[in-house]
PDB file of N, CA and C in Angstrom:
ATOM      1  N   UNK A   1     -54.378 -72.714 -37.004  1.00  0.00           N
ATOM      2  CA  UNK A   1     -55.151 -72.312 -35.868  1.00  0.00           C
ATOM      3  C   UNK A   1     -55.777 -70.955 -36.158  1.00  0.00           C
ATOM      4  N   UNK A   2     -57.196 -70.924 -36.148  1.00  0.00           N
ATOM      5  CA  UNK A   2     -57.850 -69.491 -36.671  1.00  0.00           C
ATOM      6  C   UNK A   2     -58.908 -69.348 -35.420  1.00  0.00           C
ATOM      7  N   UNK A   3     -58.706 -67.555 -35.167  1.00  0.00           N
ATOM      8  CA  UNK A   3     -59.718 -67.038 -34.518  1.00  0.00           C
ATOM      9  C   UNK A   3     -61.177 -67.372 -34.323  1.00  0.00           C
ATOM     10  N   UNK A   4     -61.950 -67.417 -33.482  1.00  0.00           N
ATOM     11  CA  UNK A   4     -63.128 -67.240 -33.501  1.00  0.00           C
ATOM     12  C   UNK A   4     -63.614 -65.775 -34.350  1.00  0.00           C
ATOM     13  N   UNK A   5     -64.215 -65.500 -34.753  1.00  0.00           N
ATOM     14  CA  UNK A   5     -64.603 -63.873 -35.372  1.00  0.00           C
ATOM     15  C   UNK A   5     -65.784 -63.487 -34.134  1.00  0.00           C
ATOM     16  N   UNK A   6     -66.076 -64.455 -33.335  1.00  0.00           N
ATOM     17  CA  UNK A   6     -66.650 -63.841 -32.330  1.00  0.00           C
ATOM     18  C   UNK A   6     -65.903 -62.821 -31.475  1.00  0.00           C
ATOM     19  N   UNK A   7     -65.286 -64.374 -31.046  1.00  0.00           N
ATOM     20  CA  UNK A   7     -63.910 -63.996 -29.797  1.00  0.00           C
ATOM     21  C   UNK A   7     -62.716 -62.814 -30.150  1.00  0.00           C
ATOM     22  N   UNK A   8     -62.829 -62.611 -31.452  1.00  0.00           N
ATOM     23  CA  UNK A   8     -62.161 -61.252 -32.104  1.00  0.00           C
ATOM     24  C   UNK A   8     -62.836 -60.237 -31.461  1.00  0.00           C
ATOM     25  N   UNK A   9     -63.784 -59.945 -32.354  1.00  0.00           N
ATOM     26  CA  UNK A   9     -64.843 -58.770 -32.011  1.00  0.00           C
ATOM     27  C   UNK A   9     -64.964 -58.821 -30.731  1.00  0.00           C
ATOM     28  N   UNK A  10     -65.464 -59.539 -29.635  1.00  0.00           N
ATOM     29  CA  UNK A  10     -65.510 -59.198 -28.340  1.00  0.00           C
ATOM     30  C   UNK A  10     -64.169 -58.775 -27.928  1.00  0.00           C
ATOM     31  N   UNK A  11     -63.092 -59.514 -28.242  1.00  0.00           N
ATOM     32  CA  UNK A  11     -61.998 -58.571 -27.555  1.00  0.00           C
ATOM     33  C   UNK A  11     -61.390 -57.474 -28.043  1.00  0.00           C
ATOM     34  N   UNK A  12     -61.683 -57.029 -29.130  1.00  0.00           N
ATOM     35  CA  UNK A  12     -61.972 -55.529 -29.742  1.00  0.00           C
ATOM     36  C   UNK A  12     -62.941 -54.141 -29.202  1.00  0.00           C
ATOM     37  N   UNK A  13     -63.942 -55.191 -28.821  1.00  0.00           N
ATOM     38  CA  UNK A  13     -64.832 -54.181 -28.184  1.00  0.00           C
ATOM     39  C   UNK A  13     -64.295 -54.280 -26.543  1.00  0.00           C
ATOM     40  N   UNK A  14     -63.583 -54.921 -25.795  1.00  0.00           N
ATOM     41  CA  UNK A  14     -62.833 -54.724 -25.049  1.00  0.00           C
ATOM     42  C   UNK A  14     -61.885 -53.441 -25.060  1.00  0.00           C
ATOM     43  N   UNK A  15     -61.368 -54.227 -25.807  1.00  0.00           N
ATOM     44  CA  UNK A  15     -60.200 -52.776 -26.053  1.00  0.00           C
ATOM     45  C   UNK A  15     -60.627 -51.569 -26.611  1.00  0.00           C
ATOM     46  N   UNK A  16     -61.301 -51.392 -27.363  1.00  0.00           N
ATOM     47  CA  UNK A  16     -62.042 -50.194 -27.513  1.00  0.00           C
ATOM     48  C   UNK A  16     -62.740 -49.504 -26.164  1.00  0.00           C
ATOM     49  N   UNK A  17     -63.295 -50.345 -25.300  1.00  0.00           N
ATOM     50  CA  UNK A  17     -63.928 -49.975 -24.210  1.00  0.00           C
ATOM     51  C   UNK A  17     -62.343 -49.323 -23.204  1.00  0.00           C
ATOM     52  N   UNK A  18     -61.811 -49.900 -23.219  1.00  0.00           N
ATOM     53  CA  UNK A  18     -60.170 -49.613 -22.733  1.00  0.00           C
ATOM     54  C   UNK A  18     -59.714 -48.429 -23.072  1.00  0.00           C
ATOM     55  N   UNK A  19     -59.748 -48.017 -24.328  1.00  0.00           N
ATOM     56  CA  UNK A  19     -59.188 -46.796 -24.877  1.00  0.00           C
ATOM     57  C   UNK A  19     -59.941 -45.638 -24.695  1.00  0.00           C
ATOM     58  N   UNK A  20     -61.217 -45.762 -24.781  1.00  0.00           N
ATOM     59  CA  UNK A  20     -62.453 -44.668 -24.526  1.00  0.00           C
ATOM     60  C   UNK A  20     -61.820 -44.297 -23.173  1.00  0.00           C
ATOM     61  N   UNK A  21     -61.871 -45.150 -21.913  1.00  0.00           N
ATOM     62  CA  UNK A  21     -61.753 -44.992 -20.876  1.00  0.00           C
ATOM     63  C   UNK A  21     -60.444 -44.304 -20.082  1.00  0.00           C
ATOM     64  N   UNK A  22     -59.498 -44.752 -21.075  1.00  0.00           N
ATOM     65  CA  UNK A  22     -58.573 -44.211 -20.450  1.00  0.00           C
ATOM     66  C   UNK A  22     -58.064 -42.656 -21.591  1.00  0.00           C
ATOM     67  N   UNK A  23     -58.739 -42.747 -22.403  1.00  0.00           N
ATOM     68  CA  UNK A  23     -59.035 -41.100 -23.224  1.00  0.00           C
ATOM     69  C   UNK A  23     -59.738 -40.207 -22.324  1.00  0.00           C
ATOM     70  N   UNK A  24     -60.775 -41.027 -21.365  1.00  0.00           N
ATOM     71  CA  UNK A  24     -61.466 -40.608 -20.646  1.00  0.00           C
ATOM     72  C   UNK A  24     -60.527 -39.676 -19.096  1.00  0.00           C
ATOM     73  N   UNK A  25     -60.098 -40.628 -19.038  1.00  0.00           N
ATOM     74  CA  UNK A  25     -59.209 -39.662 -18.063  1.00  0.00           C
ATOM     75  C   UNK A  25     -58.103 -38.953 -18.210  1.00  0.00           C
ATOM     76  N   UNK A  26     -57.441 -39.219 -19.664  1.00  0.00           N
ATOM     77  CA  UNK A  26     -56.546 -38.261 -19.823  1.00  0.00           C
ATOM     78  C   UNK A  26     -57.378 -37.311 -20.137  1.00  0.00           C
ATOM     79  N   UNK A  27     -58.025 -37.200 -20.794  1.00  0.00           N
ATOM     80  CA  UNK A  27     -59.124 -35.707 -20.779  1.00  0.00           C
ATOM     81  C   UNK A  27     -59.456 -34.594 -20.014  1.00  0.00           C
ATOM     82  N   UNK A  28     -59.680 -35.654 -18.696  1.00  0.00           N
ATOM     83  CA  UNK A  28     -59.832 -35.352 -17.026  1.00  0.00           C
ATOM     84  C   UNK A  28     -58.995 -34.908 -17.114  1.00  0.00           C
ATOM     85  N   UNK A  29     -57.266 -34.800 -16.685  1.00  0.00           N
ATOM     86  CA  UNK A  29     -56.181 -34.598 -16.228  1.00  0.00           C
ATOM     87  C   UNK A  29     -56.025 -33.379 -17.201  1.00  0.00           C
ATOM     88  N   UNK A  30     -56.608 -33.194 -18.405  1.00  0.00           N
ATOM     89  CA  UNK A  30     -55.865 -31.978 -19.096  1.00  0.00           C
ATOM     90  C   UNK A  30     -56.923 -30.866 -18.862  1.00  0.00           C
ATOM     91  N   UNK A  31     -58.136 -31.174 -18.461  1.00  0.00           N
ATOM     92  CA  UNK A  31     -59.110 -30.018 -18.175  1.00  0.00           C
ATOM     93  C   UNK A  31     -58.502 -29.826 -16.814  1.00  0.00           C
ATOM     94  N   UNK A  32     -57.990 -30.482 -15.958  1.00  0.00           N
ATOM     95  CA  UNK A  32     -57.177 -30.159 -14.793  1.00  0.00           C
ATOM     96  C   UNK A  32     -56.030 -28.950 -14.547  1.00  0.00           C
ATOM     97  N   UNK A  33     -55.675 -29.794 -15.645  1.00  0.00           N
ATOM     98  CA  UNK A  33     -53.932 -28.350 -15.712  1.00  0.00           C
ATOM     99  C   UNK A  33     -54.634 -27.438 -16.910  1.00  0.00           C
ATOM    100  N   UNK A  34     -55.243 -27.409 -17.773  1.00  0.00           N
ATOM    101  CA  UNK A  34     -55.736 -25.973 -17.622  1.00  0.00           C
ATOM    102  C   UNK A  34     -56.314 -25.344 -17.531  1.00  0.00           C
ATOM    103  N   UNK A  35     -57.388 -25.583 -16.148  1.00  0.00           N
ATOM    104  CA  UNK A  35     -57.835 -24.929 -14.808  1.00  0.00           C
ATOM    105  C   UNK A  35     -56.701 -24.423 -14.153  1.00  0.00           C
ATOM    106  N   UNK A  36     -55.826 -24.925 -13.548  1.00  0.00           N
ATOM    107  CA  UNK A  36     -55.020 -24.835 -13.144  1.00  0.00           C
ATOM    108  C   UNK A  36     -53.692 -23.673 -12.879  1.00  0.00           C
ATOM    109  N   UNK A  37     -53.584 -23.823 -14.697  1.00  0.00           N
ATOM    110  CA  UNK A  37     -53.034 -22.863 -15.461  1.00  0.00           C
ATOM    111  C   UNK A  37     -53.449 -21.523 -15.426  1.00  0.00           C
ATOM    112  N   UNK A  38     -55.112 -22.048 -15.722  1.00  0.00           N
ATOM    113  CA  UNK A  38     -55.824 -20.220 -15.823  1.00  0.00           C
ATOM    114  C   UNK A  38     -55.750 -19.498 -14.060  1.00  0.00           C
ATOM    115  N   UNK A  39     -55.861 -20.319 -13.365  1.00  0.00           N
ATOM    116  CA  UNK A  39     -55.854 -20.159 -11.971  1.00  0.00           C
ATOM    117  C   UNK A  39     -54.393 -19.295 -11.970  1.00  0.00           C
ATOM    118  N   UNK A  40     -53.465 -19.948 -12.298  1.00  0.00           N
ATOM    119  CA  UNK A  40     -51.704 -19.405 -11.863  1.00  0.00           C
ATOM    120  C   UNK A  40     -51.953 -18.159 -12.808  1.00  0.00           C
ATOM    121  N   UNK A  41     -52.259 -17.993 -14.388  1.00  0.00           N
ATOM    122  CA  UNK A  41     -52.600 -17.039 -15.074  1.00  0.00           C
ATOM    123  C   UNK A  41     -52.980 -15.408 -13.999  1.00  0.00           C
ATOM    124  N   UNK A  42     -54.596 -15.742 -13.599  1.00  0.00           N
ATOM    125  CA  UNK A  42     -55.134 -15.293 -12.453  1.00  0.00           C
ATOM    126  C   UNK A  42     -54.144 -14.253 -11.444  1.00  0.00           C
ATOM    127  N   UNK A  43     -53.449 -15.432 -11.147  1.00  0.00           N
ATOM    128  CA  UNK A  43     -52.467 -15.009  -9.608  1.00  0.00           C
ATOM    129  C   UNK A  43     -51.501 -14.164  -9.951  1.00  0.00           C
ATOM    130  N   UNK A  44     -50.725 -14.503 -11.742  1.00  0.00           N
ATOM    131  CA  UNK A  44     -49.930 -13.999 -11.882  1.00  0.00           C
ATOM    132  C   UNK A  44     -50.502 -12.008 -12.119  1.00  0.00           C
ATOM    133  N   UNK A  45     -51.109 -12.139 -13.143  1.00  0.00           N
ATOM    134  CA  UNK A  45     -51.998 -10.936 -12.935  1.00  0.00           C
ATOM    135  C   UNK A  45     -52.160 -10.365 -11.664  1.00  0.00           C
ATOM    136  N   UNK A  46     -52.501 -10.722 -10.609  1.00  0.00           N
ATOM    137  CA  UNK A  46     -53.155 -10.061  -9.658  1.00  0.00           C
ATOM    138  C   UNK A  46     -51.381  -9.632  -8.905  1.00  0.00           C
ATOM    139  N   UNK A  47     -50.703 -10.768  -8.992  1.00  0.00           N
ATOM    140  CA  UNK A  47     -49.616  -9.818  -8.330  1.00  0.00           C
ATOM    141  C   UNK A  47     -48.591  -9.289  -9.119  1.00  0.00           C
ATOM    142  N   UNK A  48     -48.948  -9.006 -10.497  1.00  0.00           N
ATOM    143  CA  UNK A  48     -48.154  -7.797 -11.202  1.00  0.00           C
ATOM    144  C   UNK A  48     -49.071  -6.413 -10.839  1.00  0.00           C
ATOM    145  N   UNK A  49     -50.385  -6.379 -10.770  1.00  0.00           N
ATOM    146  CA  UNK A  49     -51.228  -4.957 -10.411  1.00  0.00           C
ATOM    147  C   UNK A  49     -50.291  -4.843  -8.768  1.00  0.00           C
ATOM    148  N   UNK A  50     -50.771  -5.550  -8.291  1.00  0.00           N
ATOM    149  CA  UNK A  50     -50.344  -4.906  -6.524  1.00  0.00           C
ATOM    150  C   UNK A  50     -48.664  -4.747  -6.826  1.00  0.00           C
ATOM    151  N   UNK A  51     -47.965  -5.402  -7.380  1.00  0.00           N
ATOM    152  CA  UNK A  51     -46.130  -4.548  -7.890  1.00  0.00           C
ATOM    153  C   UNK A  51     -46.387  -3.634  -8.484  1.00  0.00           C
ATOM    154  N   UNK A  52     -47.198  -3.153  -9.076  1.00  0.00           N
ATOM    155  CA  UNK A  52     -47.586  -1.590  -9.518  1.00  0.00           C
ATOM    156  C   UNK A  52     -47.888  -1.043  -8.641  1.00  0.00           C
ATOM    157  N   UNK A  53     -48.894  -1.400  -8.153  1.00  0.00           N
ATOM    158  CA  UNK A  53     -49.259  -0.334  -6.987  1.00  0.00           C
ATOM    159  C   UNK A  53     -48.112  -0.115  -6.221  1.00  0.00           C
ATOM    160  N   UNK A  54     -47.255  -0.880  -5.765  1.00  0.00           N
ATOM    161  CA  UNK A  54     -46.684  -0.404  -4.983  1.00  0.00           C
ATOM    162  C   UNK A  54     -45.842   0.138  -5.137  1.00  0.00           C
ATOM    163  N   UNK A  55     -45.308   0.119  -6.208  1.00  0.00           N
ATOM    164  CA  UNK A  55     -43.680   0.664  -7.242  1.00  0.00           C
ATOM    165  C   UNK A  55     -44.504   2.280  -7.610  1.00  0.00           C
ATOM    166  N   UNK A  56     -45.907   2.260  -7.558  1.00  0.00           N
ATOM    167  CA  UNK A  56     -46.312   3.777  -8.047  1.00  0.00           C
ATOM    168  C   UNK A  56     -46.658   4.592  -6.847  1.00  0.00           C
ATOM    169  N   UNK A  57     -46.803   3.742  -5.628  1.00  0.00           N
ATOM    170  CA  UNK A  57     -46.871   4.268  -4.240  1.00  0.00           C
ATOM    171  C   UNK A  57     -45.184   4.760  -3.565  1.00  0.00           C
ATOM    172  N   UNK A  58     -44.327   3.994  -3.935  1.00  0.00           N
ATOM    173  CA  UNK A  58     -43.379   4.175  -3.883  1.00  0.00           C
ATOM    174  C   UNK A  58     -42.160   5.424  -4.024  1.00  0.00           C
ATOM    175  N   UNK A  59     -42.739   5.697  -5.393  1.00  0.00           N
ATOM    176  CA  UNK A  59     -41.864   6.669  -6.037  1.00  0.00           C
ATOM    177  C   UNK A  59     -41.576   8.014  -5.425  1.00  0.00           C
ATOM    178  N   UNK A  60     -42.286   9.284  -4.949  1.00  0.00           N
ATOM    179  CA  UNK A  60     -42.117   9.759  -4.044  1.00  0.00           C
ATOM    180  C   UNK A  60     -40.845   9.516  -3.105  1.00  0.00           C
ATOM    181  N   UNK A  61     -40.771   8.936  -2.529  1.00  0.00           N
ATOM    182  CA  UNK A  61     -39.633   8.630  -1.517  1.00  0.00           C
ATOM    183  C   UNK A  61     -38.420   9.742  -2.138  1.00  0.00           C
ATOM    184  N   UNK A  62     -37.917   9.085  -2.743  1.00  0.00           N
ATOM    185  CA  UNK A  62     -36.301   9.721  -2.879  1.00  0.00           C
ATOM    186  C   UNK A  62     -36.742  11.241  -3.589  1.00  0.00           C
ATOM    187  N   UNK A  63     -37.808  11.399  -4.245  1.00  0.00           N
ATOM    188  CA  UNK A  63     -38.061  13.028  -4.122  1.00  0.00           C
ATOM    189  C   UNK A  63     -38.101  13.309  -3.250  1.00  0.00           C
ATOM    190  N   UNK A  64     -38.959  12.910  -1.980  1.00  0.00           N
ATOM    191  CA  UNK A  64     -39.000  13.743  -0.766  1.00  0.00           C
ATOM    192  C   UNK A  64     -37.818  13.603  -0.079  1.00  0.00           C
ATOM    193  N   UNK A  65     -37.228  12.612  -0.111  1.00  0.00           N
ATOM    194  CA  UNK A  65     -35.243  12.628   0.480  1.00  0.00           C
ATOM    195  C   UNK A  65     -35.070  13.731  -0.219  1.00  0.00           C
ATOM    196  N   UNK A  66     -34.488  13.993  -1.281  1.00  0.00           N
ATOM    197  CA  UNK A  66     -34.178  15.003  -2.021  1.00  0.00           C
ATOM    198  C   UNK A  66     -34.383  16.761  -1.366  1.00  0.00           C
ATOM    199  N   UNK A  67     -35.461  16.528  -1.656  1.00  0.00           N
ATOM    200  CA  UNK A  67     -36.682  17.824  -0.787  1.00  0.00           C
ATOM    201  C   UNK A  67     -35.936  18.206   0.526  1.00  0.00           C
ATOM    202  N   UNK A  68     -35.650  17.367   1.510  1.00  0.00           N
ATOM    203  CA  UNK A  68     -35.835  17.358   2.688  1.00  0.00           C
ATOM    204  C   UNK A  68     -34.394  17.514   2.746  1.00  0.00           C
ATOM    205  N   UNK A  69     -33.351  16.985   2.020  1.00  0.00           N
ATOM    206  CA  UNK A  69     -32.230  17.344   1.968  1.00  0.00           C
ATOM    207  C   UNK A  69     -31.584  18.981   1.584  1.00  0.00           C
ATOM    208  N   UNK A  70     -32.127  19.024   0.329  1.00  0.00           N
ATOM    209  CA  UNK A  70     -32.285  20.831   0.105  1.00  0.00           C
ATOM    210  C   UNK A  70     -32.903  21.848   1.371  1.00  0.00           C
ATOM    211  N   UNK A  71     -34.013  21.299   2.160  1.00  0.00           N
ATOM    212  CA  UNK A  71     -34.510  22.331   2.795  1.00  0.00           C
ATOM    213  C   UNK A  71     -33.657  22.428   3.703  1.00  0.00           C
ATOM    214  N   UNK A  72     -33.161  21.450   4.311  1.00  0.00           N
ATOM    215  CA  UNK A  72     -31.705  21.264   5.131  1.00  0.00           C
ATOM    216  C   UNK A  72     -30.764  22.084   5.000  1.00  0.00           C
ATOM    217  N   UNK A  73     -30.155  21.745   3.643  1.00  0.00           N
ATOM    218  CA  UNK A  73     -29.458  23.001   3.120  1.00  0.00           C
ATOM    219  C   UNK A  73     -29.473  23.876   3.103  1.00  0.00           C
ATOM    220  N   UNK A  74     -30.420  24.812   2.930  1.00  0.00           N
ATOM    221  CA  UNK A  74     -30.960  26.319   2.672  1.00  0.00           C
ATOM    222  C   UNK A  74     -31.182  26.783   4.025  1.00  0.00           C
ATOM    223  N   UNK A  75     -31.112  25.670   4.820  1.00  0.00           N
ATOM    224  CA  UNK A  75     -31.950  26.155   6.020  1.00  0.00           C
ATOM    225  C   UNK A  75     -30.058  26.479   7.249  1.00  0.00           C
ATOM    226  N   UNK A  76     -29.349  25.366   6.618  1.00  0.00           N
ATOM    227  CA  UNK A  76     -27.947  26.088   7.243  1.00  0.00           C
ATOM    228  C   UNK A  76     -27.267  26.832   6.713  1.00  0.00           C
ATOM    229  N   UNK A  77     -27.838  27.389   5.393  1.00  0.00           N
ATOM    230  CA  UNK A  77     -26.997  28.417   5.005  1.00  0.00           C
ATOM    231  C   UNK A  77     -27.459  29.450   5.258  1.00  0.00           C
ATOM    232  N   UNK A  78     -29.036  29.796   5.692  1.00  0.00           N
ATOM    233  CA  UNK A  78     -29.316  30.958   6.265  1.00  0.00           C
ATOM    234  C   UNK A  78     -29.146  30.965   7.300  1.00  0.00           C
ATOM    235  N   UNK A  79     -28.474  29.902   8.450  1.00  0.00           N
ATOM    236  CA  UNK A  79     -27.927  30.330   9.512  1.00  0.00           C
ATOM    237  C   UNK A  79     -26.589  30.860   9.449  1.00  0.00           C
ATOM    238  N   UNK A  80     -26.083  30.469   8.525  1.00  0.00           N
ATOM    239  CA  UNK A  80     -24.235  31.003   8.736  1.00  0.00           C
ATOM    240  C   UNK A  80     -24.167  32.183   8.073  1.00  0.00           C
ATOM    241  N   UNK A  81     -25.861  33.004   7.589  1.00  0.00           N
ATOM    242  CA  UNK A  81     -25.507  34.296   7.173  1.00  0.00           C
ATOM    243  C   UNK A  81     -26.153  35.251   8.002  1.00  0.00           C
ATOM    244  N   UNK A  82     -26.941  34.415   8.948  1.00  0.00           N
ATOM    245  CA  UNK A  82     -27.709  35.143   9.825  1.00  0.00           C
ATOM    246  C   UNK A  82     -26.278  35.694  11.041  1.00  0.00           C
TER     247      UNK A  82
END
Protein backbone atom coordinates (compact mmCIF):
# COMPACT_ATOMS: atom_id res chain seq x y z
CA UNK A 1 0.00 0.00 0.00
CA UNK A 2 1.86 3.32 -1.20
CA UNK A 3 1.12 6.98 -0.75
CA UNK A 4 -0.22 9.20 -3.19
CA UNK A 5 2.96 11.80 -3.57
CA UNK A 6 0.18 14.15 -4.03
CA UNK A 7 -1.74 13.37 -0.92
CA UNK A 8 1.84 13.47 0.84
CA UNK A 9 2.77 16.87 -0.15
CA UNK A 10 -0.63 18.31 0.53
CA UNK A 11 -0.58 17.00 3.94
CA UNK A 12 2.86 18.36 4.50
CA UNK A 13 1.94 21.59 3.41
CA UNK A 14 -0.77 21.19 5.98
CA UNK A 15 1.38 20.68 8.59
CA UNK A 16 3.77 23.08 7.72
CA UNK A 17 0.88 25.57 7.58
CA UNK A 18 0.24 24.17 11.33
CA UNK A 19 3.64 24.84 12.57
CA UNK A 20 4.09 28.41 11.05
CA UNK A 21 0.92 29.12 12.88
CA UNK A 22 1.32 27.98 15.95
CA UNK A 23 5.24 29.47 15.92
CA UNK A 24 3.05 32.20 15.18
CA UNK A 25 1.61 32.52 18.42
CA UNK A 26 4.13 31.32 20.52
CA UNK A 27 5.99 34.31 19.24
CA UNK A 28 2.93 36.38 20.28
CA UNK A 29 3.05 35.08 23.86
CA UNK A 30 6.88 35.72 24.20
CA UNK A 31 6.77 39.37 22.83
CA UNK A 32 4.05 39.39 25.63
CA UNK A 33 6.13 38.46 28.70
CA UNK A 34 8.79 40.52 27.59
CA UNK A 35 6.73 43.55 27.47
CA UNK A 36 5.69 42.58 30.41
CA UNK A 37 8.89 41.98 32.01
CA UNK A 38 10.28 45.39 30.83
CA UNK A 39 7.05 46.88 32.32
CA UNK A 40 7.81 45.03 36.03
CA UNK A 41 11.66 46.07 35.15
CA UNK A 42 10.09 49.78 34.92
CA UNK A 43 8.13 49.48 38.29
CA UNK A 44 10.85 47.88 39.90
CA UNK A 45 13.12 50.91 39.23
CA UNK A 46 10.68 53.44 39.96
CA UNK A 47 10.08 52.03 43.42
CA UNK A 48 13.72 51.57 44.41
CA UNK A 49 14.21 55.71 43.53
CA UNK A 50 11.05 56.67 45.76
CA UNK A 51 12.85 53.95 48.78
CA UNK A 52 15.61 56.33 48.33
CA UNK A 53 13.95 59.16 48.53
CA UNK A 54 12.50 58.34 51.34
CA UNK A 55 15.30 56.52 53.37
CA UNK A 56 17.32 60.01 52.35
CA UNK A 57 14.30 62.10 53.60
CA UNK A 58 14.34 60.12 56.50
CA UNK A 59 17.63 60.23 58.01
CA UNK A 60 17.54 63.35 59.98
CA UNK A 61 15.08 62.02 62.44
CA UNK A 62 17.17 60.35 65.09
CA UNK A 63 19.76 63.30 64.69
CA UNK A 64 17.20 65.61 65.56
CA UNK A 65 15.98 63.07 68.55
CA UNK A 66 19.45 63.23 69.52
CA UNK A 67 19.61 67.19 69.26
CA UNK A 68 16.52 67.64 71.07
CA UNK A 69 17.52 65.26 73.69
CA UNK A 70 20.91 67.11 74.50
CA UNK A 71 19.18 70.49 74.44
CA UNK A 72 16.96 68.95 77.11
CA UNK A 73 19.81 68.14 78.92
CA UNK A 74 21.77 71.25 79.05
CA UNK A 75 18.74 72.95 79.47
CA UNK A 76 18.12 71.01 83.13
CA UNK A 77 21.33 71.30 84.08
CA UNK A 78 21.34 74.96 83.86
CA UNK A 79 18.42 74.90 85.94
CA UNK A 80 19.84 72.94 88.92
CA UNK A 81 22.74 75.48 88.79
CA UNK A 82 20.70 78.36 88.42
Amino acid sequence: MTADPHDVTLELERLRGSVESGFARLDGRLDLLAQRDDQTDKRLDEHDRRLDTLERARWPLPSLAALVGAAGCALSVWQLTR
